[in-house]
N, C-alpha and C. Protein backbone atom coordinates (compact mmCIF):
# COMPACT_ATOMS: atom_id res chain seq x y z
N UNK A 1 -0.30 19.31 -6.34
CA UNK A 1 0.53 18.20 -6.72
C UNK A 1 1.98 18.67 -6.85
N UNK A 2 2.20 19.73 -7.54
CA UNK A 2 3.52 20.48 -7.62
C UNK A 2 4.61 20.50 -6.06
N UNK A 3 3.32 20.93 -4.77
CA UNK A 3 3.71 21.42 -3.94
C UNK A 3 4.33 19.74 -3.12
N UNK A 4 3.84 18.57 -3.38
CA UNK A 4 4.00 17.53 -2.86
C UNK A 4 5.36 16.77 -3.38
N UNK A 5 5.26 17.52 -4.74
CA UNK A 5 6.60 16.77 -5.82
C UNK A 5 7.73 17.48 -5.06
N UNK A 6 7.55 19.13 -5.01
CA UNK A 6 8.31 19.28 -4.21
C UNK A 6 9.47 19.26 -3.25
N UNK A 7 7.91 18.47 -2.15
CA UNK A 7 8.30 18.41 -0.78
C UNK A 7 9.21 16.82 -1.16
N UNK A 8 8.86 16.44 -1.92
CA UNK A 8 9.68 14.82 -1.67
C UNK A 8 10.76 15.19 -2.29
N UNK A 9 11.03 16.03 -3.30
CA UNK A 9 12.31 16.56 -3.48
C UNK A 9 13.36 16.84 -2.57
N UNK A 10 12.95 17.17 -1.44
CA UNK A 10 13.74 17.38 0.03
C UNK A 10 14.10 16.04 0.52
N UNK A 11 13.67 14.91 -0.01
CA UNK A 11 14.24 13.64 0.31
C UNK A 11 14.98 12.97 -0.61
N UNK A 12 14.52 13.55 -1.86
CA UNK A 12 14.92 12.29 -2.92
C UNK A 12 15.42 13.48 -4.20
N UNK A 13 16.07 13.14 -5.05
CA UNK A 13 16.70 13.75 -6.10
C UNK A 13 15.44 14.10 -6.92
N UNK A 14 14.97 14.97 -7.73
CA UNK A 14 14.04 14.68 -8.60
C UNK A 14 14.06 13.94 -9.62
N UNK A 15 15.49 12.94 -9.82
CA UNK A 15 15.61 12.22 -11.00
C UNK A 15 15.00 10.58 -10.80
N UNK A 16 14.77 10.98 -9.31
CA UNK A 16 14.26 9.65 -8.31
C UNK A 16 12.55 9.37 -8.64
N UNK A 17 11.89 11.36 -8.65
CA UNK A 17 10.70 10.98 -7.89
C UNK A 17 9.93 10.76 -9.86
N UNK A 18 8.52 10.42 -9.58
CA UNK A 18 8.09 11.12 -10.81
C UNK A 18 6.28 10.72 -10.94
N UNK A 19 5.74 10.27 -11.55
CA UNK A 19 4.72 10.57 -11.51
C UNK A 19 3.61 9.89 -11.77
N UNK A 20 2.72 8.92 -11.27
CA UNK A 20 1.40 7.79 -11.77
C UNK A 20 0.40 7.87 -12.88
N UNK A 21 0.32 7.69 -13.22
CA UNK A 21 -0.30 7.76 -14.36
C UNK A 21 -2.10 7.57 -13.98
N UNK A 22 -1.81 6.54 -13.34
CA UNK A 22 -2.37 5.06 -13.28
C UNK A 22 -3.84 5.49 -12.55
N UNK A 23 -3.28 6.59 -11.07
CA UNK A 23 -4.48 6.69 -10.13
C UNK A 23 -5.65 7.68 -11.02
N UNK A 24 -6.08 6.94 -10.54
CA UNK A 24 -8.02 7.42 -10.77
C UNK A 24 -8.63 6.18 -12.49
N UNK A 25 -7.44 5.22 -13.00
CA UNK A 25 -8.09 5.37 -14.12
C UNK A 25 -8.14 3.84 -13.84
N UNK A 26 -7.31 2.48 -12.77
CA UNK A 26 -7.24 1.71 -12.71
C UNK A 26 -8.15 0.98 -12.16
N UNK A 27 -9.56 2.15 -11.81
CA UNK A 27 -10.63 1.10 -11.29
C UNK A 27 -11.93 2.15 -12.13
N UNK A 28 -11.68 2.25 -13.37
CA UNK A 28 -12.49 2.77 -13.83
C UNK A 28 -13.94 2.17 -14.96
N UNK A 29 -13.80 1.00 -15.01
CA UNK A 29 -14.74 -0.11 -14.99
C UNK A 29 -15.92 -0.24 -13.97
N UNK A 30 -15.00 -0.41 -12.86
CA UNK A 30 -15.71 -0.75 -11.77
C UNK A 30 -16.34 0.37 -10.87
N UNK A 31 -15.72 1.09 -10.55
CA UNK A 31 -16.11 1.91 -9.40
C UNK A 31 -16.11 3.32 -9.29
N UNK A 32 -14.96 3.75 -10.71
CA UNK A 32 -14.55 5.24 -10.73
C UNK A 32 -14.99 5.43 -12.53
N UNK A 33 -15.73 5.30 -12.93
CA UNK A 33 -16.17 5.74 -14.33
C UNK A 33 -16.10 7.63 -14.55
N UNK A 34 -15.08 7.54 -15.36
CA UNK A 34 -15.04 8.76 -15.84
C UNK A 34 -15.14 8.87 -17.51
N UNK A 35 -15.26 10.09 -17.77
CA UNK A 35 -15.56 10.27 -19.24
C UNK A 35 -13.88 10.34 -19.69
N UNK A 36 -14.33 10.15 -21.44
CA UNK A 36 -13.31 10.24 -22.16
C UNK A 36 -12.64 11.75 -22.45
N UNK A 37 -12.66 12.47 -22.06
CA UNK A 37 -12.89 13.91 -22.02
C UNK A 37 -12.11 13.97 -20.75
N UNK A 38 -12.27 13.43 -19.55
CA UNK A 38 -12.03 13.51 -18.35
C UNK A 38 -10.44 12.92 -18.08
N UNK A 39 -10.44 11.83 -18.87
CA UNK A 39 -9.38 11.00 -18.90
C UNK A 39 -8.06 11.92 -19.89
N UNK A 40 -8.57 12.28 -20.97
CA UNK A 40 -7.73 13.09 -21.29
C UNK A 40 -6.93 14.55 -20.93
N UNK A 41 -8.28 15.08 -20.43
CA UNK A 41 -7.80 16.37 -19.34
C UNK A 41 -6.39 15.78 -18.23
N UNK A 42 -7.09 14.94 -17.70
CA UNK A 42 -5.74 14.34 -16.87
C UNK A 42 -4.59 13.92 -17.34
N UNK A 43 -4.65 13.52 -18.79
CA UNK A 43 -3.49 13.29 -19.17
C UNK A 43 -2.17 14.31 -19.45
N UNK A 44 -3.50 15.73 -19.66
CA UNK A 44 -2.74 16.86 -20.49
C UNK A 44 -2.15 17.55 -19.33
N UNK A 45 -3.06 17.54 -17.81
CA UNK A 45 -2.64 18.25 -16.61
C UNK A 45 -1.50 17.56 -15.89
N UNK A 46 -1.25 16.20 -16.38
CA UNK A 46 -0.48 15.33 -16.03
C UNK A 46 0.85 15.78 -16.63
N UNK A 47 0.88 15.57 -17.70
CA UNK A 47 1.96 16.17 -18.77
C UNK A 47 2.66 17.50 -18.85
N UNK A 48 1.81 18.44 -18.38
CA UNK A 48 1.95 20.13 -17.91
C UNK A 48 2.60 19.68 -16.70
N UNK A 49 2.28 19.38 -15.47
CA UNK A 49 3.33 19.34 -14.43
C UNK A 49 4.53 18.63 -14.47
N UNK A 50 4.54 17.69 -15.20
CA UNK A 50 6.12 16.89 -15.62
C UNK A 50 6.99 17.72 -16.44
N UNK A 51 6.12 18.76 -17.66
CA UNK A 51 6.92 19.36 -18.00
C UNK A 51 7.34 21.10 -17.21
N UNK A 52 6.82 21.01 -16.21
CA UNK A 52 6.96 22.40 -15.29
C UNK A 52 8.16 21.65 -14.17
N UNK A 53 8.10 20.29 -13.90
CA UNK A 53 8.74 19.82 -12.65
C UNK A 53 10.66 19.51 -13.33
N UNK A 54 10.26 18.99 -14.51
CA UNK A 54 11.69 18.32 -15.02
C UNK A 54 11.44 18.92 -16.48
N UNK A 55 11.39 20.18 -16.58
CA UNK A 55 11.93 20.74 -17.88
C UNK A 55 13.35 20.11 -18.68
């Protein structure tokens, strides 16, 4: 993910790009059931690369 934030950096400012929250958890009712455990891991791995990308 780092390596993709990156690459769009070569197009766009990094003050431009930033980051979804959203994917994997917006069809998680229906089709993508993950644990609560799971959901939070992503939040924290989510949070670690925002704070590695835009210290």
């Amino acid at each position: 993910m780092i390596a993709q934030i990156e690459q769009a950096a070569n197009y766009l400012p990094l003050a431009q790009l930033g980051l979804c929250l959203q994917s994997g958890f917006a069809s998680m009712e229906e089709g993508n059931r993950i644990s609560y455990d799971t959901q939070w891991k992503k939040l924290k791995l989510m949070n670690e690369i925002a704070q590695q990308i835009w210290r």
